[in-house]
Structures are given as structure tokens and as C-alpha cells.
Protein backbone atom coordinates (compact mmCIF):
# COMPACT_ATOMS: atom_id res chain seq x y z
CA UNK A 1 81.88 83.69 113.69
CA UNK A 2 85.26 82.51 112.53
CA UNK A 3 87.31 84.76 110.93
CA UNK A 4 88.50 83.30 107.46
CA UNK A 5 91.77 84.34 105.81
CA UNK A 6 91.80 83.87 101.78
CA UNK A 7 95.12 84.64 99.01
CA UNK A 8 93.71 86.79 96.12
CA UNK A 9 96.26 86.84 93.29
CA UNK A 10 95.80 88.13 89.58
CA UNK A 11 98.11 86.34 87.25
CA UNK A 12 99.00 86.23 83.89
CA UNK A 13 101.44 83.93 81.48
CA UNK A 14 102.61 82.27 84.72
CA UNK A 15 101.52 79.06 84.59
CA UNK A 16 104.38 76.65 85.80
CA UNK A 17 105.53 79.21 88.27
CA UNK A 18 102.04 79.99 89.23
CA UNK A 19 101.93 76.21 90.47
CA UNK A 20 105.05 76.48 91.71
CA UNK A 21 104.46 79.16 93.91
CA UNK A 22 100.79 77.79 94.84
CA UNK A 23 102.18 74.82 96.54
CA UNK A 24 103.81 76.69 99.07
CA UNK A 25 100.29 76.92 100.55
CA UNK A 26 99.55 72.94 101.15
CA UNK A 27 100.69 72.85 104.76
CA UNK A 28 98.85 75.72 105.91
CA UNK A 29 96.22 75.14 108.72
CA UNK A 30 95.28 79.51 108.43
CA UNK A 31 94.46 79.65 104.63
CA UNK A 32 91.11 78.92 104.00
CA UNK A 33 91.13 79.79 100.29
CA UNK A 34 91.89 81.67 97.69
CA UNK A 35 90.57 84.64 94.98
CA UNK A 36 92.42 84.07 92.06
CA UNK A 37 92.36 85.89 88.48
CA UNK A 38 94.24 84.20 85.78
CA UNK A 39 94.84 85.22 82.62
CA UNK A 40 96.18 82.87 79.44
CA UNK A 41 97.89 83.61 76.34
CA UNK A 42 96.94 80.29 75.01
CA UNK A 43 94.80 77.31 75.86
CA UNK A 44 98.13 75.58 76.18
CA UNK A 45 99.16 78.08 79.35
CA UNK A 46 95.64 78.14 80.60
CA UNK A 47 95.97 74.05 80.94
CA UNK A 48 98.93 75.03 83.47
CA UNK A 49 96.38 77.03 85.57
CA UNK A 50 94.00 74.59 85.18
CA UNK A 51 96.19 71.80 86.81
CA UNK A 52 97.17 74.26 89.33
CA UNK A 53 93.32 75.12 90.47
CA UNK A 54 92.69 71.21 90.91
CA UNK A 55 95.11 71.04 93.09
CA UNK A 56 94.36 73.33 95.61
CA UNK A 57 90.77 71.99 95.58
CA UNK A 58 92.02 68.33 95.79
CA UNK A 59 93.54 69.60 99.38
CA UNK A 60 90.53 71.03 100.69
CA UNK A 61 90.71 74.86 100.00
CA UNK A 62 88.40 76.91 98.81
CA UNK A 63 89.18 78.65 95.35
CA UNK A 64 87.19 81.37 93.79
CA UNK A 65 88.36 81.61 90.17
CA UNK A 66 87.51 83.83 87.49
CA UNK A 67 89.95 82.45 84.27
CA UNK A 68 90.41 83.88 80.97
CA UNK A 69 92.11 83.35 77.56
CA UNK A 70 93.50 87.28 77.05
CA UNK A 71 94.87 89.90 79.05
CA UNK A 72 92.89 92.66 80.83
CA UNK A 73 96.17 94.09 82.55
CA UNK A 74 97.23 94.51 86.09
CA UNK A 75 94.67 96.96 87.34
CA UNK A 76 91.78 95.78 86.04
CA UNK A 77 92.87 92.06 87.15
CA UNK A 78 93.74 93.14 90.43
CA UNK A 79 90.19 94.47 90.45
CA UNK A 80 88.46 91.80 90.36
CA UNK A 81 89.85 89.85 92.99
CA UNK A 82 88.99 92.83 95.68
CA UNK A 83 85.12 92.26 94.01
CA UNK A 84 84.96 88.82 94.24
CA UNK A 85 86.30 88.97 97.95
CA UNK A 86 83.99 91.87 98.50
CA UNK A 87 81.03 90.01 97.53
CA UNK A 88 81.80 86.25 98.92
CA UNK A 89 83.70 86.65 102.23
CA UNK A 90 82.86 88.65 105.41
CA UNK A 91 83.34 91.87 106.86
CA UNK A 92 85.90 90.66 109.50
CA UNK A 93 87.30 88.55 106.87
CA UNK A 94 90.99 88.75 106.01
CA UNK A 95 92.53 88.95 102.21
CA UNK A 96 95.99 88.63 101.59
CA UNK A 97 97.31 89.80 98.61
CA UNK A 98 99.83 88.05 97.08
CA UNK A 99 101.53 88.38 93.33
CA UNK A 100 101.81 85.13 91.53
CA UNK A 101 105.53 84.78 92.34
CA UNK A 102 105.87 84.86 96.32
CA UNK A 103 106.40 81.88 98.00
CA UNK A 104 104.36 81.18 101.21
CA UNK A 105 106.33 81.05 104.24
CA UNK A 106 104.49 79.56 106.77
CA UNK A 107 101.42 80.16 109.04
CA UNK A 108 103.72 82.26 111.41
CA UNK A 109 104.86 84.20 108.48
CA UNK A 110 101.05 85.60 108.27
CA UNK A 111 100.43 86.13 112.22
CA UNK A 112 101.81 89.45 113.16
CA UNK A 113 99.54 90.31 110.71
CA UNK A 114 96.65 89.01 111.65
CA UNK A 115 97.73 90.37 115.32
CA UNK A 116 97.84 94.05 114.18
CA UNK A 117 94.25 93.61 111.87
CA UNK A 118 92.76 93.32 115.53
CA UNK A 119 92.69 97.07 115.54
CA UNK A 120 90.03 98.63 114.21
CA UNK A 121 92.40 102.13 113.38
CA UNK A 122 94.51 99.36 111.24
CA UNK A 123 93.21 99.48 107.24
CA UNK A 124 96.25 97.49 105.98
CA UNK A 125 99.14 95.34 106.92
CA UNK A 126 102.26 95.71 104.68
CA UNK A 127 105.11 93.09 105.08
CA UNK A 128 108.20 92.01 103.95
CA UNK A 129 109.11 91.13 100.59
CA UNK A 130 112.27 88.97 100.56
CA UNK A 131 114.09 88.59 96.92
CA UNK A 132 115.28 85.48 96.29
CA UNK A 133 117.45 86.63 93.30
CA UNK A 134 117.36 90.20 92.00
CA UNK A 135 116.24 91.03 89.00
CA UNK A 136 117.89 92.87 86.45
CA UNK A 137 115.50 95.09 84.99
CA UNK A 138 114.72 98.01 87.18
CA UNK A 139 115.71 95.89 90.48
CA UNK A 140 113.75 96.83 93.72
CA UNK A 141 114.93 99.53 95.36
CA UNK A 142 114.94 99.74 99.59
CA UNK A 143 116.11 102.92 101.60
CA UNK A 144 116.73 100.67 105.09
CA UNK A 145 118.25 103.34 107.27
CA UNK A 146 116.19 104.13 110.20
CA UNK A 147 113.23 107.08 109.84
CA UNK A 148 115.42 108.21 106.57
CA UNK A 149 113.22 106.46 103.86
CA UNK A 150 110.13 107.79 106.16
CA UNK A 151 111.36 111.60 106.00
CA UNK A 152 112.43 111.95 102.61
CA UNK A 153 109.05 110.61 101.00
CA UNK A 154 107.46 113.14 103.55
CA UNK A 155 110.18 115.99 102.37
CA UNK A 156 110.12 115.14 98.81
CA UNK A 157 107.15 113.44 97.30
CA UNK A 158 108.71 110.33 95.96
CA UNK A 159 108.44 107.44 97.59
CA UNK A 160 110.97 105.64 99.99
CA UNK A 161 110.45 102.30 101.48
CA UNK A 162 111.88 100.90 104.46
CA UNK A 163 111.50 97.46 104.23
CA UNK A 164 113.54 96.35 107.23
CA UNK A 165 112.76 98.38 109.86
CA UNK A 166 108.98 97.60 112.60
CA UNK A 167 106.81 97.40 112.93
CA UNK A 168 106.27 100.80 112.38
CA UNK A 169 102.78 103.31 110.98
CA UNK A 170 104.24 104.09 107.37
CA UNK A 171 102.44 106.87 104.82
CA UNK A 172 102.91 104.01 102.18
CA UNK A 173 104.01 100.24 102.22
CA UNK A 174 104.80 97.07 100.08
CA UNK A 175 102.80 95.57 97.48
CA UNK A 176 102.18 92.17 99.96
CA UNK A 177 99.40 93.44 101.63
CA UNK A 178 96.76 92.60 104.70
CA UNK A 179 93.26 93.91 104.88
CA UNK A 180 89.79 93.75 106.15
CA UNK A 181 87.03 92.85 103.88
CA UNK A 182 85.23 95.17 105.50
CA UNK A 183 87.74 98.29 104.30
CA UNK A 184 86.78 97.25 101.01
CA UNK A 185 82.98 97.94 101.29
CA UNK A 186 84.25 101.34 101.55
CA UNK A 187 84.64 101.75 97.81
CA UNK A 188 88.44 101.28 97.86
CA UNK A 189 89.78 100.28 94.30
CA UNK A 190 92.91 100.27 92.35
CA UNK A 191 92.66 102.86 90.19
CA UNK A 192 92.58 101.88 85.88
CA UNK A 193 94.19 105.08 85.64
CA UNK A 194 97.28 103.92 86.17
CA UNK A 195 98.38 102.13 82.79
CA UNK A 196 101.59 99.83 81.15
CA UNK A 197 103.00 98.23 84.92
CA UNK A 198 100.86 99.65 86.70
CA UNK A 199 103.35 101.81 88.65
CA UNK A 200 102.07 103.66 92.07
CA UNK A 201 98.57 101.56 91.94
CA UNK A 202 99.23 100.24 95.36
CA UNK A 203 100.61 103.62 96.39
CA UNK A 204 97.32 105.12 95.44
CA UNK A 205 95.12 102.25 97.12
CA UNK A 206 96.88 103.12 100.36
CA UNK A 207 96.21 106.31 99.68
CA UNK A 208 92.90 105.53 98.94
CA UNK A 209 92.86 104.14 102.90
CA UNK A 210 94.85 106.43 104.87
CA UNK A 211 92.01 108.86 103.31
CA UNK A 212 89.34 107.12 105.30
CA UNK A 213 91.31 107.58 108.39
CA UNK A 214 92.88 104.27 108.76
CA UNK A 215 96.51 103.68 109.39
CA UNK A 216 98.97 102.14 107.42
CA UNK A 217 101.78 99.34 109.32
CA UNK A 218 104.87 98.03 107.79
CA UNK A 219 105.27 95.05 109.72
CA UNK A 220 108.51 93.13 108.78
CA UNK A 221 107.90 89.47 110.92
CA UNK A 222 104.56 89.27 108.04
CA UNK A 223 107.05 88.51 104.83
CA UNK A 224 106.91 86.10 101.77
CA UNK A 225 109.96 85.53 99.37
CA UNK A 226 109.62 86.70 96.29
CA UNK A 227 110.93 85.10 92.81
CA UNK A 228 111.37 87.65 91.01
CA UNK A 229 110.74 86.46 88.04
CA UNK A 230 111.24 88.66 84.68
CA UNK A 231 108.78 86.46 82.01
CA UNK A 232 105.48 86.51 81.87
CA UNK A 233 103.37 88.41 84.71
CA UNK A 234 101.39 91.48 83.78
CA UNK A 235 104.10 94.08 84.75
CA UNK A 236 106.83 92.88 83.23
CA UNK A 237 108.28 95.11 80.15
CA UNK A 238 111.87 96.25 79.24
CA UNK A 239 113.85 98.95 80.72
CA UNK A 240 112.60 102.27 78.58
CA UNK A 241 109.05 100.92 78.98
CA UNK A 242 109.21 100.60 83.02
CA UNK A 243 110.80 104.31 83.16
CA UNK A 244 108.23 105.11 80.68
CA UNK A 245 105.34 103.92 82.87
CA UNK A 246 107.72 104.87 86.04
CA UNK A 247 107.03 108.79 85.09
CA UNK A 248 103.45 108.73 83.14
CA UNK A 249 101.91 107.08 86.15
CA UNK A 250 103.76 108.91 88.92
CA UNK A 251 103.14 112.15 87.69
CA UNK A 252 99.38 110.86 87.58
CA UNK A 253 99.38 110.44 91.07
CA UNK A 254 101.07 113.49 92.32
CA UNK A 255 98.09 115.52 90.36
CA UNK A 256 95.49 113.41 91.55
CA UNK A 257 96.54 113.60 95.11
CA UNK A 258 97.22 117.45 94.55
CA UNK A 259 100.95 117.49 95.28
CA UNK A 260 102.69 120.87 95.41
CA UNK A 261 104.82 122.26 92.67
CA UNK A 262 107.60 121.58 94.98
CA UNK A 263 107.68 117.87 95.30
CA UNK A 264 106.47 117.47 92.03
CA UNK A 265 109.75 118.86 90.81
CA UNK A 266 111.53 117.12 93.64
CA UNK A 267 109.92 113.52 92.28
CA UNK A 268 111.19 114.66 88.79
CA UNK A 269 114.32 115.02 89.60
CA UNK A 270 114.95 112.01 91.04
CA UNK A 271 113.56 110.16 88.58
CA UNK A 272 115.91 112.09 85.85
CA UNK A 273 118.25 111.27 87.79
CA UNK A 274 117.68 107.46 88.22
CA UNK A 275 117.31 107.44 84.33
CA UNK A 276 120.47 108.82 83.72
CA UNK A 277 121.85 106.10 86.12
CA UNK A 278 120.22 103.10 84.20
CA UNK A 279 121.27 104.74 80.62
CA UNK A 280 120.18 105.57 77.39
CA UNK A 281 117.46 102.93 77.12
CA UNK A 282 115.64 104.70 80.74
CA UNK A 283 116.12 108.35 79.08
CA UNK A 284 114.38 106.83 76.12
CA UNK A 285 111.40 106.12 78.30
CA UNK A 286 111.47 109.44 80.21
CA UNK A 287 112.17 111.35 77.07
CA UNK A 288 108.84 109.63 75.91
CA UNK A 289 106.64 110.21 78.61
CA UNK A 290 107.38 113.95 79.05
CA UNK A 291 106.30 114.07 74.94
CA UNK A 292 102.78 112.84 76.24
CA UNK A 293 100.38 114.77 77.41
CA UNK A 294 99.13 113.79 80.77
């Protein structure tokens, strides 16, 4: 049986970059479809979506859809792509997961990927996200000096990525991400826990697999390029509310997966201390989210 490779994406308020971005896709000859979940603030955006769907089905792929006027949030959205794939594609089938402002980059851009899913021991493929402009809120953050980013997550409980350097096994990788159908059967989920932009949710799914026994891969030659964009989307917020979310949700995680005190204070402080770099309006969020009970 053929193995088929689908895109699942969650979106929201994205419309015209949403179609943007989809077009990327037209030239493929890997992509068989796609698992989208779109949400609208307004008949008017959900008419973007709309156009956007018809396409892709007027050049042959095969889109799974689930669209809505309202918001159910990042995790929850997310969600329901990894159930829809779960219940209409294959064990041995691939999903790629994709956020509704990367930009496809080719069929070779998705092969090493596919090469290392080949291994059984292999739950999920992380590759490269390439900015194409940075953005100014909260910009992502890479530590790309050789086994450095690796040692210090390991050392100090925060988390360090390395998004230059493979392909390499990694405790925890991008959000673009490669997987098995079949490692979803498993009951892995995001977790609705983890509230506002959804901060550490793929950190936790990875988790979530490296707890099964599978291994992670950062694999650098599987990349997409990444707008950036700061409208719309279901993670995008201001300054104080990312550092807000930033600590709430982190701190989550470190007491779900039963961190010691030590790199829970560790993670703390360098978060405090990447507040007090971004100024008052990140101390406002911090300040916040130690007030709250977790």
C-alpha cells in the first residue's frame, strides 16, 4: 500500500495569508492532501477560506476540512486535525504539520524526512523553520552553537533549540513537525492544559512521544520558511500577554513532567531574566502570572 503524505494546519483570522501560503503546495507531486481546521471571525474572513479550500480541490488534492465561525484556540484546533488524520488516513501514513504561515518549499524540502520516518525507533521529524522577516514581538529565539543548546536544556530545564545543526536525536524540536499516523493511535494529544499561546504544547507532545520510547530528530535539510506574521493566527497577543502565557504554561509543564526544584528555579530565572530584557511591559506579564495560582 502506498504511503500517503497529508498537511494538517489549524488556522484562524488568516484568510488571505492562509491562501497565500496554501499555494505554495500546487506543484507538489508528494502531497496528497490536507487536514485543515479553520476558524473565522466573520463570514466575510471565512469567504477567504472558502476560496482557498476550492482551490486546492480544483488541483486534485484531497482536503479534509472541519470550518467554523468562532475561535476554539490553538490547542483544541490543533486537536482536531491529529483526530481527523487519526481516523481517515493509515497507520504508515505521514502528517505534516504545518502553521498557516510557512511556505512550502518543495518536494525535496519534505524528503529527508520521509527518509528518517523509515525507522520504526523514529516518532517525529522536526525541521527547519526559516524566518523570512523577524518579528517583533517576542522574536524566535535559536541557541546554534554545536551540542550547547542540547546541554543546557539537559542542565537547566528550559528549553534550547538548535535549529542549524543535523541531523541530530534532540530531547525536544521545532513546531514543523513529521509523524506516523500510527504514533497517534497511541493516544498522543496536545494537551488543553496549556492556555493563551499555547506555549510548550509541542514541547509536551514530544514529550508525550519520547515517553513511548520513540526518538526525537532535528533534521535541518526538512525546512519551510516561515512568515512570521504578527495579525491574526491563534497565538498571536502582545508582549506582557506572551510572557504571561510564557511562565503560566511553562511552569505547567515542569510540574506535570515532575521537574526538580532545581531546574524549576533554573527555568525561572531565565525567564526573569528575559523579562527584564524585553522591559516593563514582559515584567507586567511575569508579575501577573506569579499572582496566579497554578
Amino acid at each position: 500500500m502506498t504511503t500517503k503524505i497529508f498537511v494538517g494546519t489549524p488556522s484562524y483570522n488568516r484568510g488571505k495569508i492562509f491562501r497565500y501560503c496554501i499555494r505554495s503546495f500546487t506543484k507538489s507531486k508528494l502531497i496528497k492532501g490536507f487536514i485543515l481546521v479553520i476558524d473565522a471571525s466573520s463570514d466575510t474572513e471565512k469567504e477567504f477560506y472558502v476560496q482557498a479550500l476550492k482551490e486546492l480541490i480544483d488541483r486534485g488534492f484531497e482536503v479534509m476540512y472541519d470550518i467554523n465561525v468562532g475561535r476554539r484556540g490553538s490547542v483544541k484546533a490543533r486537536n482536531l486535525v491529529l483526530d481527523i488524520a487519526e481516523k481517515s488516513l493509515g497507520s504508515r501514513d505521514i502528517l505534516l504539520l504545518y502553521d498557516d504561515d510557512y511556505i512550502y518549499a518543495g518536494d525535496e524540502s519534505i524528503i529527508p524526512a520521509l527518509y528518517w520516518l523509515k525507522n520504526g525507533d523514529v516518532g517525529i521529524v522536526g525541521g527547519r523553520v526559516i524566518n523570512l522577516r523577524k518579528r517583533r514581538i517576542d522574536p524566535d529565539f535559536a541557541l546554534n552553537i554545536p551540542y550547547l543548546a542540547d546541554v543546557l536544556t539537559r542542565l537547566t530545564g528550559f528549553i534550547f533549540l538548535n535549529t542549524k545543526h543535523g541531523p541530530r536525536y534532540v530531547e525536544y524540536t521545532t513546531p514543523l513537525m513529521a509523524l506516523r499516523v500510527e504514533v497517534l493511535s497511541k493516544g498522543i494529544r496536545y494537551d488543553e492544559n496549556y492556555g493563551g499561546t499555547g506555549y510548550r504544547e509541542e514541547s509536551d507532545l514530544q514529550e508525550q512521544v519520547k515517553s513511548l520510547g520513540y526518538e526525537i530528530v532535528f533534521e535541518p535539510r526538512f525546512y519551510a520558511y516561515h512568515l512570521a506574521i504578527e495579525s491574526g493566527g491563534n497565538r498571536y497577543s502582545d508582549l506582557e500577554d506572551r510572557m504571561y502565557w510564557k511562565w503560566r504554561n511553562h511552569t505547567y509543564f515542569m510540574n506535570k513532567w515532575h521537574y526538580p526544584l532545581h531546574k524549576k528555579i533554573l527555568s525561572y530565572m531565565i525567564l526573569t531574566l528575559y523579562a527584564l530584557l524585553n522591559g516593563t511591559p514582559a515584567i507586567r506579564g511575569i508579575a501577573k502570572a506569579v499572582r496566579v495560582r497554578q
